[in-house]
Every structure is written in C-alpha cells, then in structure tokens.
PDB file of N, CA and C in Angstrom:
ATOM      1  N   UNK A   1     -41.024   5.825   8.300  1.00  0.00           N
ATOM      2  CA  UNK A   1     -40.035   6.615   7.586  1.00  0.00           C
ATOM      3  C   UNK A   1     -40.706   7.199   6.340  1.00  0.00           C
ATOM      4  N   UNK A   2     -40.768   8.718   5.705  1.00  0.00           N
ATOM      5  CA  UNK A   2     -41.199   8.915   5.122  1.00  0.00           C
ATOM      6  C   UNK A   2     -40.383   8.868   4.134  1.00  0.00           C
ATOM      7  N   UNK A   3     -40.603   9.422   2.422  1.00  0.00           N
ATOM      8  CA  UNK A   3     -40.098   9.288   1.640  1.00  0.00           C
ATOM      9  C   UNK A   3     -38.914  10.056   1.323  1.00  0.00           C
ATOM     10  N   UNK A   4     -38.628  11.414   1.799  1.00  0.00           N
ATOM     11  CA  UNK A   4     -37.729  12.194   2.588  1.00  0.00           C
ATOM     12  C   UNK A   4     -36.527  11.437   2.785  1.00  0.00           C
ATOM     13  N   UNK A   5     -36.695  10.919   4.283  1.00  0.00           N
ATOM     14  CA  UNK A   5     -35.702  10.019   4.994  1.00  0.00           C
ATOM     15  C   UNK A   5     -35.360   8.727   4.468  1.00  0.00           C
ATOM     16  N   UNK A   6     -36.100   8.142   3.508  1.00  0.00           N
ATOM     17  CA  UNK A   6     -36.042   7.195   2.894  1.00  0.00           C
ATOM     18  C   UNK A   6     -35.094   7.308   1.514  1.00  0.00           C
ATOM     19  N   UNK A   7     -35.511   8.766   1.045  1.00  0.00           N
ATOM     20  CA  UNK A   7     -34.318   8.955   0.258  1.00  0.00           C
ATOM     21  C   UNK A   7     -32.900   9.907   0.882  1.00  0.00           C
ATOM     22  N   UNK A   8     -33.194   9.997   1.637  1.00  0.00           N
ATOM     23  CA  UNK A   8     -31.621  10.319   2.557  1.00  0.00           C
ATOM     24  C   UNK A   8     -30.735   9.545   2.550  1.00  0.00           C
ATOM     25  N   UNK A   9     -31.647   7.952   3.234  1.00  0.00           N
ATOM     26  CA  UNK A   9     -30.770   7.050   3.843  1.00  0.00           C
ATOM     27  C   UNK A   9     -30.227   6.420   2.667  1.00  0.00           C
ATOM     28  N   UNK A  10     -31.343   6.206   1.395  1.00  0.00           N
ATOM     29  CA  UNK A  10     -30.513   5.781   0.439  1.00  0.00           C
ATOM     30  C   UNK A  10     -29.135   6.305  -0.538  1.00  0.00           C
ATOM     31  N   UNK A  11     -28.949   7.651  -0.340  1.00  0.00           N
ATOM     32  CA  UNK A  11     -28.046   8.485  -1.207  1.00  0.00           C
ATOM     33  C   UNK A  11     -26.977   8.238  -0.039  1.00  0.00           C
ATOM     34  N   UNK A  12     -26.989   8.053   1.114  1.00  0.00           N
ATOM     35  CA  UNK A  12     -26.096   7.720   2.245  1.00  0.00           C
ATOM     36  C   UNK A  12     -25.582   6.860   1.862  1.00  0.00           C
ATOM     37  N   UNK A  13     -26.222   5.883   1.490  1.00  0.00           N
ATOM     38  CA  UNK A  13     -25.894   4.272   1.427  1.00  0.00           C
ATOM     39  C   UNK A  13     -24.602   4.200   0.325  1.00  0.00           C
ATOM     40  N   UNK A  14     -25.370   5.203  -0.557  1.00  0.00           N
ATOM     41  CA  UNK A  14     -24.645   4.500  -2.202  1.00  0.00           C
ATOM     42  C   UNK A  14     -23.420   5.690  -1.620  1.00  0.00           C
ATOM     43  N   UNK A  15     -23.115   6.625  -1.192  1.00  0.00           N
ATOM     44  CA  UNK A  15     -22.196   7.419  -0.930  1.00  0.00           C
ATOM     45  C   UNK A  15     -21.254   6.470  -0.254  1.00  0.00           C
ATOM     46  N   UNK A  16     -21.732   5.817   0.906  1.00  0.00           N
ATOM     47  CA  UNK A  16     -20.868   4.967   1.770  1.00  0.00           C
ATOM     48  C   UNK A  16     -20.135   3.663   0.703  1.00  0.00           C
ATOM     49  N   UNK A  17     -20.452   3.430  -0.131  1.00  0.00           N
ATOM     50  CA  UNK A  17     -20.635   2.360  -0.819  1.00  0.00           C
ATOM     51  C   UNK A  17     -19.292   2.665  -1.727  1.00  0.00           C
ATOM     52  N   UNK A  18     -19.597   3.849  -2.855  1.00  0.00           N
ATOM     53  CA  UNK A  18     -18.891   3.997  -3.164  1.00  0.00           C
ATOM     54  C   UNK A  18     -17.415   4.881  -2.472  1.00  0.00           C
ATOM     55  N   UNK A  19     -17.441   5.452  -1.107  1.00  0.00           N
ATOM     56  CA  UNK A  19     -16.359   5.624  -0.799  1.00  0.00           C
ATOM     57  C   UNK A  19     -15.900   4.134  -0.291  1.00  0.00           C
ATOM     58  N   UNK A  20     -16.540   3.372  -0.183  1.00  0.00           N
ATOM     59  CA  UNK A  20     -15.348   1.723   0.532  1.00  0.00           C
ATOM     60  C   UNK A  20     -15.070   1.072  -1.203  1.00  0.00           C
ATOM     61  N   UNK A  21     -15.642   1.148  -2.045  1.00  0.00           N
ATOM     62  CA  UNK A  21     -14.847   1.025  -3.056  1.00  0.00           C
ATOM     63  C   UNK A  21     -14.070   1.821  -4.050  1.00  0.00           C
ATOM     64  N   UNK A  22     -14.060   3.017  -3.646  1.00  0.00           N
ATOM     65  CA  UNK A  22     -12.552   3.631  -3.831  1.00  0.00           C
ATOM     66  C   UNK A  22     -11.512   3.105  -3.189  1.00  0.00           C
ATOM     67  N   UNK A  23     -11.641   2.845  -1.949  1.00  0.00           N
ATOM     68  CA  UNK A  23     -10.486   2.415  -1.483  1.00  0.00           C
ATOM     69  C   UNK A  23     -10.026   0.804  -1.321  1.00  0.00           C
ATOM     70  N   UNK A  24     -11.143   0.001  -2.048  1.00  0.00           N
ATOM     71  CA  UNK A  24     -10.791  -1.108  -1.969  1.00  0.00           C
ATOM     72  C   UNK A  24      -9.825  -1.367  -3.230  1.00  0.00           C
ATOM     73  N   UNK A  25     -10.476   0.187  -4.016  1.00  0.00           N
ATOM     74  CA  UNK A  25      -9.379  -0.414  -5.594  1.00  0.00           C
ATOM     75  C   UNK A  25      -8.061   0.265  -5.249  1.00  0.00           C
ATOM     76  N   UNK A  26      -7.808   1.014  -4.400  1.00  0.00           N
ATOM     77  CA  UNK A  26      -6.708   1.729  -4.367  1.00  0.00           C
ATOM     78  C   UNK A  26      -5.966   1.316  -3.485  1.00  0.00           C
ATOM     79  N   UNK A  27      -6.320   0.052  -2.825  1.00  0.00           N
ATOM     80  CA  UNK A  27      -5.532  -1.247  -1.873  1.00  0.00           C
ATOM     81  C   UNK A  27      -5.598  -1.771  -3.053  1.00  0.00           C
ATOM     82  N   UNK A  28      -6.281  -2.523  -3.896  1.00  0.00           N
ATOM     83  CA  UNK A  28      -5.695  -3.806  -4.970  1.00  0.00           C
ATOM     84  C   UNK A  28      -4.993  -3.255  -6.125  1.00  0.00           C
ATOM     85  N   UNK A  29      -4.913  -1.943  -6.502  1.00  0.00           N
ATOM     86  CA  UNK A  29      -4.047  -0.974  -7.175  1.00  0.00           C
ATOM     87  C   UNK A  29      -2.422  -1.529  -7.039  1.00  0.00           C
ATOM     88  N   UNK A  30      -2.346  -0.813  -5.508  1.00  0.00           N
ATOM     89  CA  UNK A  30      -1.243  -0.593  -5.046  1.00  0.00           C
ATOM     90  C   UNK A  30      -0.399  -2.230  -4.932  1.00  0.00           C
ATOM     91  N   UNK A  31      -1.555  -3.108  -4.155  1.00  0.00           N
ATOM     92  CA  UNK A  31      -1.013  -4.584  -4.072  1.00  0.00           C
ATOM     93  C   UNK A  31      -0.433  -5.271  -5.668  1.00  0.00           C
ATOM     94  N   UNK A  32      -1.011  -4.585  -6.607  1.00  0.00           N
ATOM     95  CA  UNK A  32      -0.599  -5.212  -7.714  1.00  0.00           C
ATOM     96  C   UNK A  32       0.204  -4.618  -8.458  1.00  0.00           C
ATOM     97  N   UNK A  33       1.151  -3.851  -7.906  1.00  0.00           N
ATOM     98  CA  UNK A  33       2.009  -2.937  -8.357  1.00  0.00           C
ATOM     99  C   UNK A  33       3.474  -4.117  -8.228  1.00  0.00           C
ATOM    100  N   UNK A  34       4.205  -3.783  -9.476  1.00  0.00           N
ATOM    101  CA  UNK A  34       5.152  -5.442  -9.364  1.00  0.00           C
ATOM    102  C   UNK A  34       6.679  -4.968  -7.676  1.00  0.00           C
ATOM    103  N   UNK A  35       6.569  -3.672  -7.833  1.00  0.00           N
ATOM    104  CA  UNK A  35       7.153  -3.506  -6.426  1.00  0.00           C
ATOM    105  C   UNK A  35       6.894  -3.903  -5.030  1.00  0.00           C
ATOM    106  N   UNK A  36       5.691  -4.257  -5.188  1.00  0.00           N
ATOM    107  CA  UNK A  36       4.745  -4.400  -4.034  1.00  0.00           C
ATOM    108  C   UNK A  36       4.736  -5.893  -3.713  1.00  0.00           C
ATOM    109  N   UNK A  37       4.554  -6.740  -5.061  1.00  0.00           N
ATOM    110  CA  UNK A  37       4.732  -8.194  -5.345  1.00  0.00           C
ATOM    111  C   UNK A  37       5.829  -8.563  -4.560  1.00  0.00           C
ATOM    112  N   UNK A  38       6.767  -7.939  -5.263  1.00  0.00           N
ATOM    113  CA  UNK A  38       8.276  -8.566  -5.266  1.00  0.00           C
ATOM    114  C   UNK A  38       8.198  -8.368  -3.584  1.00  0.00           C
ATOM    115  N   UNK A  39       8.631  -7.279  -3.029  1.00  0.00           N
ATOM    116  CA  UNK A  39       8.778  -7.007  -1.373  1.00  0.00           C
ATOM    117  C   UNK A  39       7.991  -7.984  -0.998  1.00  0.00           C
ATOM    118  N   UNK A  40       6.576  -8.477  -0.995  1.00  0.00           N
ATOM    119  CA  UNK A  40       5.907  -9.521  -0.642  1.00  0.00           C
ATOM    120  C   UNK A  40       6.871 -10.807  -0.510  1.00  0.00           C
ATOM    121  N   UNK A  41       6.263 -11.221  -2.059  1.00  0.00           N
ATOM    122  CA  UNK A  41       7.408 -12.483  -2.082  1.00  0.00           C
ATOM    123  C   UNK A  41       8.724 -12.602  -1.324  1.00  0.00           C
ATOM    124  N   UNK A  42       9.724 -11.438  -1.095  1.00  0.00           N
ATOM    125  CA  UNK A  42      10.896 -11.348  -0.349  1.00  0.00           C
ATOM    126  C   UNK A  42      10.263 -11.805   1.151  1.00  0.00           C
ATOM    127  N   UNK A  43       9.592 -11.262   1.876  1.00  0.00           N
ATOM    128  CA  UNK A  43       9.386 -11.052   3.226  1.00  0.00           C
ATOM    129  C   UNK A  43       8.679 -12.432   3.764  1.00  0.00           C
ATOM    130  N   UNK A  44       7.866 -13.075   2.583  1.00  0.00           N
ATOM    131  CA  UNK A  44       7.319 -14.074   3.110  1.00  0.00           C
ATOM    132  C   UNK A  44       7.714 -15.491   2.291  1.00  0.00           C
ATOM    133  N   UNK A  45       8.988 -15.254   1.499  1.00  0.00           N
ATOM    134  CA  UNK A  45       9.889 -16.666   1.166  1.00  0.00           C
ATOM    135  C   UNK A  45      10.862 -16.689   1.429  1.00  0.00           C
ATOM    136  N   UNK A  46      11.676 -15.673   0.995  1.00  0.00           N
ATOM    137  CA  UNK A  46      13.274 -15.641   1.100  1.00  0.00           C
ATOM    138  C   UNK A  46      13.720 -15.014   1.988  1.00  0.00           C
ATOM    139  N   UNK A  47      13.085 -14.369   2.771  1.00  0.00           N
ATOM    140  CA  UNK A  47      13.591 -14.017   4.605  1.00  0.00           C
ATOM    141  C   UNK A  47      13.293 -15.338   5.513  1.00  0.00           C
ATOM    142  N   UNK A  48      12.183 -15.840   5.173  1.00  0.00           N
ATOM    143  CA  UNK A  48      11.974 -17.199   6.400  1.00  0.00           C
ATOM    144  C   UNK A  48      13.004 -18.366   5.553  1.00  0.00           C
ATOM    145  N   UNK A  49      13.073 -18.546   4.304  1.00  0.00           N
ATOM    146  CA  UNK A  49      14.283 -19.429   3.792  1.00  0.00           C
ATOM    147  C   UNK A  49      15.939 -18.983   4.500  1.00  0.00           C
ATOM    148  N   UNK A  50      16.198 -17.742   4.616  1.00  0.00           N
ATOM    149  CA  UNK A  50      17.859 -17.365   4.516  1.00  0.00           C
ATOM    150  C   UNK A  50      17.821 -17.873   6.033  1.00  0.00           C
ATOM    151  N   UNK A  51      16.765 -17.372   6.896  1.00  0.00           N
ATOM    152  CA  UNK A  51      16.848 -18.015   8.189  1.00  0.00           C
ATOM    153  C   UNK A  51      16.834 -19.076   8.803  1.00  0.00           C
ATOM    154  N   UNK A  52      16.032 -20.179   7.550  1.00  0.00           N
ATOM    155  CA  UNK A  52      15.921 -21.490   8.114  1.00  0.00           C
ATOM    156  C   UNK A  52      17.800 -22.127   7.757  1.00  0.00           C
ATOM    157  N   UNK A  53      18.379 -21.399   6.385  1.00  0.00           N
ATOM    158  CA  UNK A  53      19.812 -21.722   6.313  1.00  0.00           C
ATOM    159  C   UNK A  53      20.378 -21.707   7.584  1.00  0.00           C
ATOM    160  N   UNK A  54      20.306 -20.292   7.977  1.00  0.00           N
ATOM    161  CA  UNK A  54      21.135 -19.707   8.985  1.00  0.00           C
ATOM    162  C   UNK A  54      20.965 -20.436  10.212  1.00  0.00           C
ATOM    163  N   UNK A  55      19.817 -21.212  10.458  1.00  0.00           N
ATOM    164  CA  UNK A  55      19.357 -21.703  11.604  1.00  0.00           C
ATOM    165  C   UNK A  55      19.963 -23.558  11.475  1.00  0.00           C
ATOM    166  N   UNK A  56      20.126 -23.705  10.306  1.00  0.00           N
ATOM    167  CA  UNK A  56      20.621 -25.010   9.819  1.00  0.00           C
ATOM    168  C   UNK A  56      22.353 -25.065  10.614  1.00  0.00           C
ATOM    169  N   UNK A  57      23.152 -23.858   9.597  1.00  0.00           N
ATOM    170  CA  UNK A  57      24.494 -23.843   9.747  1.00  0.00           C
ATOM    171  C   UNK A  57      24.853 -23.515  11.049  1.00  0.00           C
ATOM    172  N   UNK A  58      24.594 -23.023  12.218  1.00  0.00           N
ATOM    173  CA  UNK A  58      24.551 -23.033  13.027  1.00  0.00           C
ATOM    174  C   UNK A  58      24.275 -24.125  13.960  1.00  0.00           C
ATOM    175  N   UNK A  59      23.140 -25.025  13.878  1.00  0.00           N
ATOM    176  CA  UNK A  59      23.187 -26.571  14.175  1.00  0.00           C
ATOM    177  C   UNK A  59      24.040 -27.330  13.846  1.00  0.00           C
ATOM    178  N   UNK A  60      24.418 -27.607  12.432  1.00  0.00           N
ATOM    179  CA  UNK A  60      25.621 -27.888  12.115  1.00  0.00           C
ATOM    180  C   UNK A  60      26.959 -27.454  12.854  1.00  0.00           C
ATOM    181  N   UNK A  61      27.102 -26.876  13.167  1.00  0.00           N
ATOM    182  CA  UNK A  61      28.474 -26.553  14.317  1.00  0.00           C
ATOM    183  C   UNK A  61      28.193 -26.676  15.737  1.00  0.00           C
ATOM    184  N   UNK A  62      27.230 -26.588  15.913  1.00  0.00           N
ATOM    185  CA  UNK A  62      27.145 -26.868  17.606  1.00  0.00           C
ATOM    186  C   UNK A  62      27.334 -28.514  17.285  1.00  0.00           C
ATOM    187  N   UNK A  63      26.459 -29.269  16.696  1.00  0.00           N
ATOM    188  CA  UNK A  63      26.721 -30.760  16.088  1.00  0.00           C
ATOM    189  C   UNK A  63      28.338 -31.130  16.151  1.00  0.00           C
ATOM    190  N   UNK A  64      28.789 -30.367  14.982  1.00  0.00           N
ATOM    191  CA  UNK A  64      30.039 -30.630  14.827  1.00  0.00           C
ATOM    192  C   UNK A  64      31.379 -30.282  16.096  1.00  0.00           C
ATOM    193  N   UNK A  65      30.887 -29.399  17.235  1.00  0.00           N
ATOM    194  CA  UNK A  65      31.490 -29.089  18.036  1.00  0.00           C
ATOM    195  C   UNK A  65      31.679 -30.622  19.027  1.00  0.00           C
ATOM    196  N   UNK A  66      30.581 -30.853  19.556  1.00  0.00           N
ATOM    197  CA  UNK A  66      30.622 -32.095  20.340  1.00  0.00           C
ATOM    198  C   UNK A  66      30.613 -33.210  19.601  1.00  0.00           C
ATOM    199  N   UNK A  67      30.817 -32.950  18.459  1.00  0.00           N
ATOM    200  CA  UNK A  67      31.067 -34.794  17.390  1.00  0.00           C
ATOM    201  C   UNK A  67      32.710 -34.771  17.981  1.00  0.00           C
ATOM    202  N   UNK A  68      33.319 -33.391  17.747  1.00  0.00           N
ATOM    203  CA  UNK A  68      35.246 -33.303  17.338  1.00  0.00           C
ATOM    204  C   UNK A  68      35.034 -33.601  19.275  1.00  0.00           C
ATOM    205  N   UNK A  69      34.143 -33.041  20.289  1.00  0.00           N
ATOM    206  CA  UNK A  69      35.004 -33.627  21.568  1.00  0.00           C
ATOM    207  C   UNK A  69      34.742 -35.110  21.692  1.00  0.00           C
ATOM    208  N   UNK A  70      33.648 -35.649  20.806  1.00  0.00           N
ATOM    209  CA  UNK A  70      33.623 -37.272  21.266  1.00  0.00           C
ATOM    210  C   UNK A  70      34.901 -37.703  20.814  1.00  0.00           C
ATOM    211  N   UNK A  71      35.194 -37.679  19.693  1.00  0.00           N
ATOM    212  CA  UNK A  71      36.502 -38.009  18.865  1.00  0.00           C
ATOM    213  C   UNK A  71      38.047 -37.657  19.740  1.00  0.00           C
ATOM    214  N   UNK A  72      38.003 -36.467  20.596  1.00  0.00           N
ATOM    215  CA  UNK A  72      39.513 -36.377  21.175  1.00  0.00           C
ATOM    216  C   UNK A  72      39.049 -37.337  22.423  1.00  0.00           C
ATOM    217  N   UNK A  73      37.990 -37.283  22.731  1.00  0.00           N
ATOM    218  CA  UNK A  73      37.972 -38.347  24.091  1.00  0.00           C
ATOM    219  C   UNK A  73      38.356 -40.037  23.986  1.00  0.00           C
ATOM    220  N   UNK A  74      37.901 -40.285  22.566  1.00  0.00           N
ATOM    221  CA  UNK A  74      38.215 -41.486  22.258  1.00  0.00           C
ATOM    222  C   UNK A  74      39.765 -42.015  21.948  1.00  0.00           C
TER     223      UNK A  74
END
C-alpha cells in the first residue's frame, strides 16, 4: 500500500468514526431527554405492575367463585 492509499484509508477511517459518533450522541441525547425517561420507566414498571394487579384481581375471583360453590354445597 502506498502512501496515497494509506492516506485514503486513513481519512476514511476517521470519517467513519466520526459519523458513528454523531449518532451515538444523538441516541444518548435523545435517551436522556426527561420525556424519554419517563415513557421508559412507564413501559418497563408500571405497565408490567398494573398487569400483574390485573392478573392478581382476576385470580382472586375465579378463587372466590369456587370458594362461594364449596360453601353452597356444604
């Protein structure tokens, strides 16, 4: 490789380089934006929480359905 191609590949390099860190700051930009937080936090606490409720109260009555027929059978 002459010195030519040698400095090609290097101005390539740092070009490539700095376009993947433009966009790595403009993903951790955006991620740290407190809108971005919050929707996070929602989607991965308090959607799998409201469901584990929902998935509770619902056991609870199928439970409570066949507790009330043991009780009229008795």
């Amino acid at each position: 490789m002459d010195d030519a191609s040698a400095e090609q590949a290097s101005k390539e390099a740092r070009l490539k380089v700095k376009n993947i860190n433009d966009f790595l700051d403009k993903v951790e930009n955006k991620k740290n934006k407190p809108e971005v937080l919050i929707k996070d936090l929602v989607s991965s606490f308090l959607i799998p929480d409201v469901e584990r409720q929902r998935l509770s109260r619902e056991l609870q009555f199928e439970e409570r359905k066949y507790l009330e027929a043991a009780r009229k059978t008795i």
